[in-house]
N, C-alpha and C. Protein backbone atom coordinates (compact mmCIF):
# COMPACT_ATOMS: atom_id res chain seq x y z
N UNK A 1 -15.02 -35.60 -10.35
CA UNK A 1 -16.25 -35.50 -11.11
C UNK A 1 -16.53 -34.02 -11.39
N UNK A 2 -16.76 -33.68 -12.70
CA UNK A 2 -16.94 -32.39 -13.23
C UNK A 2 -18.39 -31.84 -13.04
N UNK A 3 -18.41 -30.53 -12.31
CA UNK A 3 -19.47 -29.99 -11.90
C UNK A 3 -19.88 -28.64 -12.56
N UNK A 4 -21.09 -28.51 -12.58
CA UNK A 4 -21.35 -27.09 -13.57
C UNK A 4 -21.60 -25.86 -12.63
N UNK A 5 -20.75 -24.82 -12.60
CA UNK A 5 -21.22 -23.84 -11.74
C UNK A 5 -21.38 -22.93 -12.60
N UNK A 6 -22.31 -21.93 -11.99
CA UNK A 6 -23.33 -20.70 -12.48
C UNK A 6 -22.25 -19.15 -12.18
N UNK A 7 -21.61 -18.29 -13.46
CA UNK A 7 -20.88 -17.58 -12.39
C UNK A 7 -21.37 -15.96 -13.36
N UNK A 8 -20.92 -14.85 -12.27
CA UNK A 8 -21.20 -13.98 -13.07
C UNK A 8 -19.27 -12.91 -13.25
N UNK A 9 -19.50 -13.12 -14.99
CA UNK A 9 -18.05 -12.16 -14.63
C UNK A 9 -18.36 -10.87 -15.52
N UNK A 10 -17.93 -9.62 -15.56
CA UNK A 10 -18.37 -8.37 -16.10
C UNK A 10 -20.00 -8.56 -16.99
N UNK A 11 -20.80 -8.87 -15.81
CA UNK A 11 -21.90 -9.19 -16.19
C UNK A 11 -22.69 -9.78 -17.59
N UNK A 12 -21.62 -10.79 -17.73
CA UNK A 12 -22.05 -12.04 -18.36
C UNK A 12 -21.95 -13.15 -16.73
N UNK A 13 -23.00 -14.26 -17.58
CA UNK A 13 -23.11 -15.18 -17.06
C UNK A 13 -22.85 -16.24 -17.55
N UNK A 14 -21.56 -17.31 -17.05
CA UNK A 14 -21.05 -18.06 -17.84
C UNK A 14 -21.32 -19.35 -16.76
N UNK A 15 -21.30 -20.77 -17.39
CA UNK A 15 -20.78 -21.63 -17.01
C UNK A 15 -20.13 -22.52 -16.84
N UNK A 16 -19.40 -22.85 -15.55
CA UNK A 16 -18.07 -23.39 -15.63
C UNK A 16 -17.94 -24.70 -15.14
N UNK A 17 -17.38 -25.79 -16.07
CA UNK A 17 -17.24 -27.11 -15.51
C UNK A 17 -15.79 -27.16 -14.96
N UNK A 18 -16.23 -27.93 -13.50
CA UNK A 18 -14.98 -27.89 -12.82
C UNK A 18 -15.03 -28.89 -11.78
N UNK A 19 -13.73 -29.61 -11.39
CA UNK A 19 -13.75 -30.95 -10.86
C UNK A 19 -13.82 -30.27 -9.28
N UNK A 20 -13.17 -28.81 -8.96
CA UNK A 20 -13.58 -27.93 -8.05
C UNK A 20 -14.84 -27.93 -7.43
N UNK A 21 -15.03 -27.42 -6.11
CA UNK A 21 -16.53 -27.20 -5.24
C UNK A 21 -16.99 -25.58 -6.18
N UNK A 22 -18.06 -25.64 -6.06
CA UNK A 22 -19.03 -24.36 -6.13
C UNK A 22 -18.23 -22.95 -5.45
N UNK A 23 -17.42 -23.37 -4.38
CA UNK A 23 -17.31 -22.19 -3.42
C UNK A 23 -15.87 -21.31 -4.15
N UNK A 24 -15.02 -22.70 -4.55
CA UNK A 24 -13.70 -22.28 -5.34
C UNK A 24 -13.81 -21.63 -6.78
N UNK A 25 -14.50 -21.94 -7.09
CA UNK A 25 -14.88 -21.47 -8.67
C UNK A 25 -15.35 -20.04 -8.29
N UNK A 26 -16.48 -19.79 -7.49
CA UNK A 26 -17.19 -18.37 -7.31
C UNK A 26 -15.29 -17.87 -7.25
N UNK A 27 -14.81 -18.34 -5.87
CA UNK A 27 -13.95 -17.23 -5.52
C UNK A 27 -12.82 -16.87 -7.31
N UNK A 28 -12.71 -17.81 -7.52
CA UNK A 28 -11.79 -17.71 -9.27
C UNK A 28 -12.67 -15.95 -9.81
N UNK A 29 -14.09 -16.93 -10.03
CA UNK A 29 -15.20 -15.77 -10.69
C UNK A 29 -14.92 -14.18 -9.92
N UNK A 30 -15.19 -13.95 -8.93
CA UNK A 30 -14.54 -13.24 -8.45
C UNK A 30 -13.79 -12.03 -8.40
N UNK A 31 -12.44 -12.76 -7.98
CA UNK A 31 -11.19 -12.35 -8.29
C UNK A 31 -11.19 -11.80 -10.43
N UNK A 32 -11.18 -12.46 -11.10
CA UNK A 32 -11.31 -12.10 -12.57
C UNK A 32 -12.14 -11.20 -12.40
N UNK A 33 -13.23 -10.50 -11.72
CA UNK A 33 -14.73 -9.51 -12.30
C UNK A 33 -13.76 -8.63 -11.48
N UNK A 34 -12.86 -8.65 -10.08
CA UNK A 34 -12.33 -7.85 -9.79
C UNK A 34 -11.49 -6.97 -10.13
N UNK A 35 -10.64 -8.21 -10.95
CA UNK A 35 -9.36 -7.63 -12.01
C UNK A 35 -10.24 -6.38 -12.97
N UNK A 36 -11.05 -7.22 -13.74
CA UNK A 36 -11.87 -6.55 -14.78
C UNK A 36 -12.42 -4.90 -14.69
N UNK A 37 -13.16 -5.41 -13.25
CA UNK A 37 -13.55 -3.87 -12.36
C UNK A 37 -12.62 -2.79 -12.09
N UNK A 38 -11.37 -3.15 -11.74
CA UNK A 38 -10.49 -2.24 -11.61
C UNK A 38 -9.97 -1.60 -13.04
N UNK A 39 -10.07 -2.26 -13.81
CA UNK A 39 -9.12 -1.96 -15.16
C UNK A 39 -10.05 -1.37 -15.81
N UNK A 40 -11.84 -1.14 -16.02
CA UNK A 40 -12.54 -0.35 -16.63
C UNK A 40 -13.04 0.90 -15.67
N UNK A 41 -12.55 0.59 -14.83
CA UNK A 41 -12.92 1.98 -13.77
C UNK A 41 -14.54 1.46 -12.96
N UNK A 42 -14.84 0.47 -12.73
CA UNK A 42 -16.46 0.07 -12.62
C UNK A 42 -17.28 1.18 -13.22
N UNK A 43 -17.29 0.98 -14.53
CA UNK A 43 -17.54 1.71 -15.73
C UNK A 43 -17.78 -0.21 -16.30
N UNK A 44 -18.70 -0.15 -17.34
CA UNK A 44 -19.44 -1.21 -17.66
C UNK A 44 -18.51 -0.46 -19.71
N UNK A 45 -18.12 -2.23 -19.49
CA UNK A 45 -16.99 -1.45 -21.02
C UNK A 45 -18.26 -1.90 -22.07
N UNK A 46 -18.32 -0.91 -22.64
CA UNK A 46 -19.08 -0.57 -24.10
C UNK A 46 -18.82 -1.50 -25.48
N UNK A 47 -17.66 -1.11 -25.74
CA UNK A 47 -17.73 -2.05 -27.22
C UNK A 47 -16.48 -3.39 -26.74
N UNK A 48 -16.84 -3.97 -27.26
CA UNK A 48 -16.70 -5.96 -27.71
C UNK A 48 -15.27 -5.61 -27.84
N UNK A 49 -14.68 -4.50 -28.87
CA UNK A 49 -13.10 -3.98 -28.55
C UNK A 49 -12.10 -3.65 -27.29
N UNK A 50 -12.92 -2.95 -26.65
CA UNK A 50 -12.57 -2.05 -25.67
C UNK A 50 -12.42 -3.04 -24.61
N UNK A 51 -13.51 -4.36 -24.58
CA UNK A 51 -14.37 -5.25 -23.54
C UNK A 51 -12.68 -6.36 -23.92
N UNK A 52 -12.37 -6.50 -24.51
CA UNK A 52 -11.27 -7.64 -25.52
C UNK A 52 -10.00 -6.85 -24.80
N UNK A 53 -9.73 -5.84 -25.46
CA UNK A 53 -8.51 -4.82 -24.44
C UNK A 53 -8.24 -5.16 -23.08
N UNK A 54 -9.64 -5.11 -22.28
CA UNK A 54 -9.82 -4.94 -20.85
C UNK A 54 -9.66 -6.46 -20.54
N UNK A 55 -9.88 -7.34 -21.04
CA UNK A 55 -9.56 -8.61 -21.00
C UNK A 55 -8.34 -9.36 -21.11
N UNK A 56 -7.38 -8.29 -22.07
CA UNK A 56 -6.11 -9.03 -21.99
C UNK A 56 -5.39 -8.35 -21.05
N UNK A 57 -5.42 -6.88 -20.79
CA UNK A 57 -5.15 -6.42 -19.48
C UNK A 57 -5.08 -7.68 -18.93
N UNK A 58 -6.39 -8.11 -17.96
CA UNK A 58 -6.29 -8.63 -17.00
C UNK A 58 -5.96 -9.69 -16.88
N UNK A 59 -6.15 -10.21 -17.86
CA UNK A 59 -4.97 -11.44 -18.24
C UNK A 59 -3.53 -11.46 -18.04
N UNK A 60 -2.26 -10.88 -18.57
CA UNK A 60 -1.25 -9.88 -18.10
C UNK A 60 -1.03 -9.80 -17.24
N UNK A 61 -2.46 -8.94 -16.06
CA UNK A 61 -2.30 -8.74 -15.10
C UNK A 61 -2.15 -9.95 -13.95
N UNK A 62 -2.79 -10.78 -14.72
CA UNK A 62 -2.80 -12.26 -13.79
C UNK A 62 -1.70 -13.12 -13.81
N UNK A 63 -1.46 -13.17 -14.78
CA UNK A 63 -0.22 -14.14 -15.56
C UNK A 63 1.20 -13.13 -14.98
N UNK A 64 1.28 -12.11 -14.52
CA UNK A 64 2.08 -11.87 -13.82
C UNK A 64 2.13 -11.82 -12.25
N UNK A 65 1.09 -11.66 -11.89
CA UNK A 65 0.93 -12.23 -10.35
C UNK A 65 1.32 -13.48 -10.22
N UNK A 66 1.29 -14.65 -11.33
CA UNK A 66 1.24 -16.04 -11.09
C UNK A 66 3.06 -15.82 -11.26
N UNK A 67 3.51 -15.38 -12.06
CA UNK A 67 5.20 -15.37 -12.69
C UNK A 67 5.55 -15.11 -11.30
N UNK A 68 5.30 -13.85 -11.01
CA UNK A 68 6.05 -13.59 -9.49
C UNK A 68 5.69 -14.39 -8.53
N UNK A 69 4.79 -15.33 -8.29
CA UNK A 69 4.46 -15.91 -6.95
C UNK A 69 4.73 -17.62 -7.17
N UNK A 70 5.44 -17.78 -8.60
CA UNK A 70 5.98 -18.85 -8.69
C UNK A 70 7.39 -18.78 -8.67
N UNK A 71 7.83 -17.46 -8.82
CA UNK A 71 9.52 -17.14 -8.60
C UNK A 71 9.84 -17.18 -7.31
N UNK A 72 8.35 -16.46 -6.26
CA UNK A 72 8.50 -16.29 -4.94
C UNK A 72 8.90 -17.84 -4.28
N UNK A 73 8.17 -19.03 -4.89
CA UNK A 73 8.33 -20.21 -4.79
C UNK A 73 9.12 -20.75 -4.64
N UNK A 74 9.85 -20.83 -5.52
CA UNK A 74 11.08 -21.01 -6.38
C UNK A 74 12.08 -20.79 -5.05
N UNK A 75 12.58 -19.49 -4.87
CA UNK A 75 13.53 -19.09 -4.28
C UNK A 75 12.99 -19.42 -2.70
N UNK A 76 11.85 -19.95 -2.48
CA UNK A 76 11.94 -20.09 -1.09
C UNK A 76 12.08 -21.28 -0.90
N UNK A 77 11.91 -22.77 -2.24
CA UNK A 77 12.51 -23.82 -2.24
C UNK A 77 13.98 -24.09 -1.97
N UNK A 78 14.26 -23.15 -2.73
CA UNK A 78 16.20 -22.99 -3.15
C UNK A 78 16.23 -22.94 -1.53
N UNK A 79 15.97 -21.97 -0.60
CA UNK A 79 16.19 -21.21 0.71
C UNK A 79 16.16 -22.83 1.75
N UNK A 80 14.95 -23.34 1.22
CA UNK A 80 14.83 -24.23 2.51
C UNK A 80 16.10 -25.76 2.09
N UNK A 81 15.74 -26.02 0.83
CA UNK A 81 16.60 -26.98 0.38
C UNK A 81 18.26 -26.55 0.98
N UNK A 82 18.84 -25.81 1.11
CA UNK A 82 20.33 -25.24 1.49
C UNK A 82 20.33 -25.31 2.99
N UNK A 83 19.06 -24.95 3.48
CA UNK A 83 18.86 -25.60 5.27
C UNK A 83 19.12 -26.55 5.19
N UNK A 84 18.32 -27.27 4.96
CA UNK A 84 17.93 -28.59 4.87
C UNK A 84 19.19 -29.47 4.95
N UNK A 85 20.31 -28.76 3.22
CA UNK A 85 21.78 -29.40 3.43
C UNK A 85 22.64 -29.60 4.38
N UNK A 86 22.07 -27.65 5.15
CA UNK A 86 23.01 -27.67 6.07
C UNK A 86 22.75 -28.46 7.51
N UNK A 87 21.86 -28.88 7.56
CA UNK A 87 21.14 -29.38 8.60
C UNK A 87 21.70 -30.94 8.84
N UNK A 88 22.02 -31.67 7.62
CA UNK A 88 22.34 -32.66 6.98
C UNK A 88 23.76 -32.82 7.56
N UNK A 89 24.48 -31.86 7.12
CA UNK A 89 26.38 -31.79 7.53
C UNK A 89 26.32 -31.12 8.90
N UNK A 90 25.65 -31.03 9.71
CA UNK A 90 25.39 -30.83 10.79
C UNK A 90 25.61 -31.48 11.49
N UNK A 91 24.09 -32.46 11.33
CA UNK A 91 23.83 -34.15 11.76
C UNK A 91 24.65 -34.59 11.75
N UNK A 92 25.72 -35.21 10.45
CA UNK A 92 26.36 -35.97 10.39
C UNK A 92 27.80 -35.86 10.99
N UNK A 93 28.09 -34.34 10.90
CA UNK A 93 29.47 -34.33 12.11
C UNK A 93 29.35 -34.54 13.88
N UNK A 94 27.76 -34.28 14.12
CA UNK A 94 27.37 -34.35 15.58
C UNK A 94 27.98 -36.10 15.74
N UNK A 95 27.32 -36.82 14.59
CA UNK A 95 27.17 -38.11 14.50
C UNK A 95 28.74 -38.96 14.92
N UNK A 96 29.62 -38.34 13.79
CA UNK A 96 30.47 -38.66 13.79
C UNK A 96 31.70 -38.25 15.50
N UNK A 97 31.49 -37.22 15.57
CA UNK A 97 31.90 -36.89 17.36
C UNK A 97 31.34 -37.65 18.16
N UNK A 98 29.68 -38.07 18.28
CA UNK A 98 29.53 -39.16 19.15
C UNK A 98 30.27 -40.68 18.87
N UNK A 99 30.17 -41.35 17.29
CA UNK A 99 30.30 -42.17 17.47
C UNK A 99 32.43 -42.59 18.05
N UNK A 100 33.05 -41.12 17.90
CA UNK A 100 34.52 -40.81 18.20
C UNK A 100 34.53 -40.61 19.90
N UNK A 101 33.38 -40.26 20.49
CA UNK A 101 33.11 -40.55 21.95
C UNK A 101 32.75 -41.45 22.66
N UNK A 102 31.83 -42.23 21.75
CA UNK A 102 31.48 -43.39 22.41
C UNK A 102 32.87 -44.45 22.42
N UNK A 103 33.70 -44.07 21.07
CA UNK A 103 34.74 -45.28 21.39
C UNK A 103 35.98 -45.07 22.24
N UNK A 104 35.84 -43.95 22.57
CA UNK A 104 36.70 -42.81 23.55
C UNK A 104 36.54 -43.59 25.02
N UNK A 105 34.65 -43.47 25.40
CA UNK A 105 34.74 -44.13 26.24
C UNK A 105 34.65 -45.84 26.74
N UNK A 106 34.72 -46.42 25.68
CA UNK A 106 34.45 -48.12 25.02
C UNK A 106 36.20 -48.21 25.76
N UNK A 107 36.93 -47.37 25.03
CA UNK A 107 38.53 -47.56 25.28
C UNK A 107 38.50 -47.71 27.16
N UNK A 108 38.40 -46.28 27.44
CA UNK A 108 38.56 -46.24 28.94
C UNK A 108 38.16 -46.58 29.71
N UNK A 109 36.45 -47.75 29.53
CA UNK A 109 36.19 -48.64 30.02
C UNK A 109 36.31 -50.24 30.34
N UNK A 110 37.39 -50.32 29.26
CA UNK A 110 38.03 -51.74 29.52
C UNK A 110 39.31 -51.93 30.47
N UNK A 111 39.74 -52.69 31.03
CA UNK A 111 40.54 -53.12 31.76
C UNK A 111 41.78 -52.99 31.50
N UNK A 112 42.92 -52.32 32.11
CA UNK A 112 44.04 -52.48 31.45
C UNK A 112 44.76 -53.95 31.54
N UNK A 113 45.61 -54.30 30.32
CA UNK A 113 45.97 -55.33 29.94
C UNK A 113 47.55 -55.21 30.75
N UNK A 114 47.93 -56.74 31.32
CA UNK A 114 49.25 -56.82 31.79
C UNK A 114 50.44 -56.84 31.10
């Protein structure tokens, strides 16, 4: 259910519908006034141009945090998936030595024949 939260970003006040809590959205709001803050110097940007500039900055700036921390992803899937394989051909030779022991001792527990 879509909820309306109250947020403030380079001092506009916008509102945001979001299927999100109140608490997640602030932190979004946030993080963006932070980006924003850093990239105008907390200097309050002047013209609607300058304000547009500083905006795709941080856009950029975001959309590459997300690139790298979905590559970071990525390769730590690849990392665990190749455990995982090896973990697999592991198992299955342990498997195979027991079930070559158990008949090892199946053999030397039967009776010799006359």
């Amino acid at each position: 259910m879509k909820r309306s939260v109250q947020v403030e970003i380079a001092g506009q006040t916008l509102t945001i519908r979001s299927d999100e809590g109140p608490d997640y959205v602030q932190q979004l709001a946030e993080f963006v006034d932070g980006h924003l803050q850093l990239l105008s110097g907390n200097k309050r940007v002047n013209s609607a141009a300058n304000a547009q500039r500083v905006a795709l900055l941080v856009a950029m700036q975001i959309a590459d945090e997300l690139f790298r921390e979905k590559d970071l992803h990525q390769r730590f899937r690849r990392k665990v998936h190749e455990r995982l394989l090896g973990l697999r051909i592991a198992l299955d030779q342990h498997e195979q030595r027991l079930a070559a022991a158990e008949a090892a001792t199946d053999t030397l527990d039967e009776p010799p024949t006359a």
